[in-house]
PDB file of N, CA and C in Angstrom:
ATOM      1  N   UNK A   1     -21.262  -8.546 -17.310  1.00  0.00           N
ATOM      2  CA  UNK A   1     -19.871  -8.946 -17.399  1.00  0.00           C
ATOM      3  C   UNK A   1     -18.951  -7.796 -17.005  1.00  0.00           C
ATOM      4  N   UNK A   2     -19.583  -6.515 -17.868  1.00  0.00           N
ATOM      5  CA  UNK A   2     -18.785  -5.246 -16.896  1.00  0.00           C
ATOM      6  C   UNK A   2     -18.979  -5.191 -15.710  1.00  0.00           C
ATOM      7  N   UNK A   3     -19.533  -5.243 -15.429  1.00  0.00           N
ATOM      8  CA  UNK A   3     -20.100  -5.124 -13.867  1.00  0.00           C
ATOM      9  C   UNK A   3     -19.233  -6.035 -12.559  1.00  0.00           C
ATOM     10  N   UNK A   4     -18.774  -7.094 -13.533  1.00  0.00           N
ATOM     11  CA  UNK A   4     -18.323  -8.181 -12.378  1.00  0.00           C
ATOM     12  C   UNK A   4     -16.637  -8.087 -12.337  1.00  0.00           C
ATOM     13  N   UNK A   5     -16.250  -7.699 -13.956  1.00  0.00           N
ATOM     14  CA  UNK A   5     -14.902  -7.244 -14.110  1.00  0.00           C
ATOM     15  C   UNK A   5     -14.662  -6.079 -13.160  1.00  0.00           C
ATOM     16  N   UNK A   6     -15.246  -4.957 -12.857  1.00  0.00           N
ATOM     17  CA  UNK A   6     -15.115  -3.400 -12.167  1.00  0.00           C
ATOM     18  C   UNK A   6     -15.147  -4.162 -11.163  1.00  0.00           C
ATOM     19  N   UNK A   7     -15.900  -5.114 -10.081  1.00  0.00           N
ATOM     20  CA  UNK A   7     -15.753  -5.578  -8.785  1.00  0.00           C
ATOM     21  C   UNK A   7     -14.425  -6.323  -8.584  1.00  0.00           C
ATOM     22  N   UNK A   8     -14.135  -6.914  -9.232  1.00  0.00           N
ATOM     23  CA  UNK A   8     -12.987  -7.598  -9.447  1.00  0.00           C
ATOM     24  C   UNK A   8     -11.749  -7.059  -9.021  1.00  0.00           C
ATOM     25  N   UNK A   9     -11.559  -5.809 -10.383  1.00  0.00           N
ATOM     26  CA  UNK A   9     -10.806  -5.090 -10.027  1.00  0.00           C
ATOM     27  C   UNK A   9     -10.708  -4.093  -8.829  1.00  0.00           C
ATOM     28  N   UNK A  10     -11.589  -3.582  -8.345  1.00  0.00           N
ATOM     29  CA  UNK A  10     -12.021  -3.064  -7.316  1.00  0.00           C
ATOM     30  C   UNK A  10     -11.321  -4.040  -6.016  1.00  0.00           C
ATOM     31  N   UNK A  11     -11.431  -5.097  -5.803  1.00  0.00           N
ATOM     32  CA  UNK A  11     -11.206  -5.691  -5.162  1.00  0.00           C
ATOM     33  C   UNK A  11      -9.488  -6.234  -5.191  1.00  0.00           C
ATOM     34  N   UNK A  12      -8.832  -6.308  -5.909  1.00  0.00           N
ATOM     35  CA  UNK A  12      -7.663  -6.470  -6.473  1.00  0.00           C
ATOM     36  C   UNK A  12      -6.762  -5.375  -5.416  1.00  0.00           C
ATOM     37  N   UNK A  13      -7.101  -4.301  -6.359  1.00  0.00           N
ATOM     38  CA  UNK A  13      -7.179  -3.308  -5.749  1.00  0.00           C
ATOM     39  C   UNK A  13      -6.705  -2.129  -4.197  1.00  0.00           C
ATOM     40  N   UNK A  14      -7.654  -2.804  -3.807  1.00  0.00           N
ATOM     41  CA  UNK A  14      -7.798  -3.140  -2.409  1.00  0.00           C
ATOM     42  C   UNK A  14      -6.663  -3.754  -1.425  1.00  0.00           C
ATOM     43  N   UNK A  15      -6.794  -4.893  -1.459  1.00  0.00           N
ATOM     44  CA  UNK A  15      -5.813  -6.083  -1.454  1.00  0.00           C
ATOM     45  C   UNK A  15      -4.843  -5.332  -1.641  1.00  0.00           C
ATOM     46  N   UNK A  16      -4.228  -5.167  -3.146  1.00  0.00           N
ATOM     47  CA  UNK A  16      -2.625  -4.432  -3.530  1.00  0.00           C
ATOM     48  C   UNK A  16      -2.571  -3.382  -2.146  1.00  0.00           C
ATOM     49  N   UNK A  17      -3.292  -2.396  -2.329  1.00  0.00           N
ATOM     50  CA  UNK A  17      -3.199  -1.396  -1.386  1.00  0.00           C
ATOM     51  C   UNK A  17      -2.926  -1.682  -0.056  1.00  0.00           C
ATOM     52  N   UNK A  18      -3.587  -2.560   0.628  1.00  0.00           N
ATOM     53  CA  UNK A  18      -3.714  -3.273   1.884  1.00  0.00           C
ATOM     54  C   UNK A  18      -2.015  -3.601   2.148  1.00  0.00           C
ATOM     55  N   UNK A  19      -1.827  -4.543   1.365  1.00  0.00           N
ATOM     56  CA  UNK A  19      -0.325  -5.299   1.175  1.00  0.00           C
ATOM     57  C   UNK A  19       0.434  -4.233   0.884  1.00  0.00           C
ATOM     58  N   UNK A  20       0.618  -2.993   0.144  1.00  0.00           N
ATOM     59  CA  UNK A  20       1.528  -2.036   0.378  1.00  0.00           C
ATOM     60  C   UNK A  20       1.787  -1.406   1.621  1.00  0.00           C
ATOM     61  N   UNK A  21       0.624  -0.825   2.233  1.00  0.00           N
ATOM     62  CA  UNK A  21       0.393  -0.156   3.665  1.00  0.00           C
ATOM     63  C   UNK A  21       1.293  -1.113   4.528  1.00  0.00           C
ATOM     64  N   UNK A  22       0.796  -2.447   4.714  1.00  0.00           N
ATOM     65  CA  UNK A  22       1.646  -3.419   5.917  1.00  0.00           C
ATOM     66  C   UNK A  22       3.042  -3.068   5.504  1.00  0.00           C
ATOM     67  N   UNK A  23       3.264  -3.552   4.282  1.00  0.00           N
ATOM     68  CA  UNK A  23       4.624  -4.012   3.630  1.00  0.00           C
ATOM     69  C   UNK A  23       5.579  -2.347   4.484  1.00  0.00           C
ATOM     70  N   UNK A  24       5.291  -1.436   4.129  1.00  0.00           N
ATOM     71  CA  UNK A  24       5.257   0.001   4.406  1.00  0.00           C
ATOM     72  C   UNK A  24       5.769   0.320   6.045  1.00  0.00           C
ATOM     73  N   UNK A  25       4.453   0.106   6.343  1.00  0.00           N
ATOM     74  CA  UNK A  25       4.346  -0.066   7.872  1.00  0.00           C
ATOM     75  C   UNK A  25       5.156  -1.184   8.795  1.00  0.00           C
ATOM     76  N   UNK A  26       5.625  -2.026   8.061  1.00  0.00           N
ATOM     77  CA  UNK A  26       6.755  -3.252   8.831  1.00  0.00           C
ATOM     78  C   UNK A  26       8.235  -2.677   8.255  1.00  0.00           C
ATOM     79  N   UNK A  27       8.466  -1.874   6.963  1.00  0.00           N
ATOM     80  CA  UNK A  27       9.674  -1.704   6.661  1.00  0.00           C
ATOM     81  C   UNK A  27       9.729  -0.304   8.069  1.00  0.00           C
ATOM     82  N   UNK A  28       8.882   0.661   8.341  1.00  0.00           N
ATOM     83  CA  UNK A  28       9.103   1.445   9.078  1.00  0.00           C
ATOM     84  C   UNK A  28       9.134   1.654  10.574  1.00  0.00           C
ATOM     85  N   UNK A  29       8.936   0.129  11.088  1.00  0.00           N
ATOM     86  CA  UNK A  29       9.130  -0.267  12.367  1.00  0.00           C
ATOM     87  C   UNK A  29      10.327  -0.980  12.317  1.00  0.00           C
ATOM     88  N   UNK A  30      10.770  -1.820  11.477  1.00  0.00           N
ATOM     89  CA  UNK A  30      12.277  -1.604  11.566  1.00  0.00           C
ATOM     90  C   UNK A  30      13.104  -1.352  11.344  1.00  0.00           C
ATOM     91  N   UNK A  31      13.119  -0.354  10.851  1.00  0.00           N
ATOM     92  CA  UNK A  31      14.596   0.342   9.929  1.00  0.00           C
ATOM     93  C   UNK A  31      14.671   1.103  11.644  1.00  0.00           C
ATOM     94  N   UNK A  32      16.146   1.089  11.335  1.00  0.00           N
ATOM     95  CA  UNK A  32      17.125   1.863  12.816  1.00  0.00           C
ATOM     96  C   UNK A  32      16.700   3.654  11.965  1.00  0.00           C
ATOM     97  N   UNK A  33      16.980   4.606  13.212  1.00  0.00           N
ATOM     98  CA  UNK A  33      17.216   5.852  12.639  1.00  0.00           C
ATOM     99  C   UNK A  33      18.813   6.032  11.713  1.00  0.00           C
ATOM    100  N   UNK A  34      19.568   4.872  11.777  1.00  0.00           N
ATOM    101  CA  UNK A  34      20.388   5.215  10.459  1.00  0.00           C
ATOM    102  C   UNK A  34      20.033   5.116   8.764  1.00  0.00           C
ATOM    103  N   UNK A  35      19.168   4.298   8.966  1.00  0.00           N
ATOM    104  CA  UNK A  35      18.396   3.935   7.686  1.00  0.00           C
ATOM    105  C   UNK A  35      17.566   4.763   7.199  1.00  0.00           C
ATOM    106  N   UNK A  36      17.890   6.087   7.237  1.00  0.00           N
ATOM    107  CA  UNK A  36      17.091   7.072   6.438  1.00  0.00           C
ATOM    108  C   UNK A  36      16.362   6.660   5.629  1.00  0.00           C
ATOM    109  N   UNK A  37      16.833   6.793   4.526  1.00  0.00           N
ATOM    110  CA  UNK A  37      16.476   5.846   2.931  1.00  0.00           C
ATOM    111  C   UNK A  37      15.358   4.989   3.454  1.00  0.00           C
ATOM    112  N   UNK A  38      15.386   3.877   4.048  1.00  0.00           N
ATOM    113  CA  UNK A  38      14.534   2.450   4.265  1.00  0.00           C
ATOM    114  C   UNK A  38      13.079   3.134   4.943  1.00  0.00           C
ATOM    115  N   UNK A  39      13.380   4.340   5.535  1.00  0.00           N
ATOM    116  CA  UNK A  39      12.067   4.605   6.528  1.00  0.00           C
ATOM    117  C   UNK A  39      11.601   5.747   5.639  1.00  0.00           C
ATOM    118  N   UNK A  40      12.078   6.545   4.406  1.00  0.00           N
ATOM    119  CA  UNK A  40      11.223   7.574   3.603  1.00  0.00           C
ATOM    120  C   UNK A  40      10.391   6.048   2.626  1.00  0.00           C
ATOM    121  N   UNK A  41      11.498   5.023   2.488  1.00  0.00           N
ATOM    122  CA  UNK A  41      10.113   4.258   1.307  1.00  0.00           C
ATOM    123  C   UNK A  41       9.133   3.428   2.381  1.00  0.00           C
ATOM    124  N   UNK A  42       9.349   3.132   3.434  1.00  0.00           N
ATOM    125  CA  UNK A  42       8.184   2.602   4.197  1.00  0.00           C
ATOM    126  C   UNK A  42       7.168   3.828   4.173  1.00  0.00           C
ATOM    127  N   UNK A  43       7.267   5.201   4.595  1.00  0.00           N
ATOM    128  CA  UNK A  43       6.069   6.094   4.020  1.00  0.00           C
ATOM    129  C   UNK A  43       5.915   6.061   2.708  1.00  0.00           C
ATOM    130  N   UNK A  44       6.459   6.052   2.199  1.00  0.00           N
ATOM    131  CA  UNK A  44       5.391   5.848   0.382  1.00  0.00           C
ATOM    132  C   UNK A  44       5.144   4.775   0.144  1.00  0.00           C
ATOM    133  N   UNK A  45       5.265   3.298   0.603  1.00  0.00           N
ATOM    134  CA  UNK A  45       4.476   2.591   0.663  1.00  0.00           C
ATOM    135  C   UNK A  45       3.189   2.742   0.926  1.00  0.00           C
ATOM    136  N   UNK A  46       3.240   3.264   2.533  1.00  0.00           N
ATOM    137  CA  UNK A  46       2.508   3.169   3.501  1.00  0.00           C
ATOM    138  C   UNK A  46       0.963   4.230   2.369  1.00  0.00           C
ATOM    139  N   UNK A  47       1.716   5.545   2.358  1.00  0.00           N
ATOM    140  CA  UNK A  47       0.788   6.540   1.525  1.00  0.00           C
ATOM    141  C   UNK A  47       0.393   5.592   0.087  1.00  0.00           C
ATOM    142  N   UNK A  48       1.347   5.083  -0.592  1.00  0.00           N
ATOM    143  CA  UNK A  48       0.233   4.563  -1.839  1.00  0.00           C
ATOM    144  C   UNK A  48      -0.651   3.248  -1.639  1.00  0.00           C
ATOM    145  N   UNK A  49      -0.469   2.977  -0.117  1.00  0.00           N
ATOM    146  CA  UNK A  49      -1.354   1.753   0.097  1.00  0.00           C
ATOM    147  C   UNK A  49      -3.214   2.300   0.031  1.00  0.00           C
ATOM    148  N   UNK A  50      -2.635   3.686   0.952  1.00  0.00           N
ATOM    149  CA  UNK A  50      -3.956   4.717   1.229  1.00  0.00           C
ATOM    150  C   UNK A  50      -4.581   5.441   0.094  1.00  0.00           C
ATOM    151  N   UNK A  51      -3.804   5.569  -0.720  1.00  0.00           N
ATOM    152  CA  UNK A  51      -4.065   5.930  -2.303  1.00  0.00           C
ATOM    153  C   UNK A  51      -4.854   4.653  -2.966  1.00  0.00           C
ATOM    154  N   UNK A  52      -4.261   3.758  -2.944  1.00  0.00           N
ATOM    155  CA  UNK A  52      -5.246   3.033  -4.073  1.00  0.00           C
ATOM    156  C   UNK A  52      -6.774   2.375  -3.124  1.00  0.00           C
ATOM    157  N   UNK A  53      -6.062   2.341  -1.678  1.00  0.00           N
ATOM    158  CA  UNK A  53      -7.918   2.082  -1.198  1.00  0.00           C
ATOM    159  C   UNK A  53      -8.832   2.884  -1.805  1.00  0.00           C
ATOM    160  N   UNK A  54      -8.431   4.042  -1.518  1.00  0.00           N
ATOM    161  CA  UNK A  54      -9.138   5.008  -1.461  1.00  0.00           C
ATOM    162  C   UNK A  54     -10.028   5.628  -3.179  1.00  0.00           C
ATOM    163  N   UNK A  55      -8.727   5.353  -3.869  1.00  0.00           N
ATOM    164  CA  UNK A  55      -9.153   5.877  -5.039  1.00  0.00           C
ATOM    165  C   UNK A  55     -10.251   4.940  -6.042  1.00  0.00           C
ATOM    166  N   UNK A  56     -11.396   5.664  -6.817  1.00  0.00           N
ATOM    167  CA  UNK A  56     -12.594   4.814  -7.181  1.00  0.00           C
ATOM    168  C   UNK A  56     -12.426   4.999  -8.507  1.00  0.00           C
TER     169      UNK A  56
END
C-alpha cells in the first residue's frame, strides 16, 4: 500500500512539475520586453517545474 501511495505521488508530481515548466515557458514567450515582472515569474515557473521532476 506504501509502495503504490510513493508511485502515486511520484507521479502527481511529475505532472505538477511538467504543467509548471509549460505554464512558465508560454508566460515567457509572451510577455513583451516591457513586462519585466511577467518574464522573471515565467523563469521560476519554468525552474520549479525542473525542481520537482527532478527531486526524489
Amino acid at each position: 500500500m506504501r509502495k503504490n501511495m510513493k508511485k502515486i505521488h511520484s507521479k502527481y508530481k511529475k505532472i505538477i512539475g511538467i504543467s509548471l515548466g509549460v505554464i512558465g515557458f508560454i508566460i515567457l514567450i509572451s510577455v513583451t520586453p516591457y513586462k519585466f515582472i511577467l518574464a522573471i515569474i515565467g523563469i521560476i515557473l519554468i525552474i520549479m517545474g525542473f525542481l520537482l521532476i527532478n527531486l526524489k
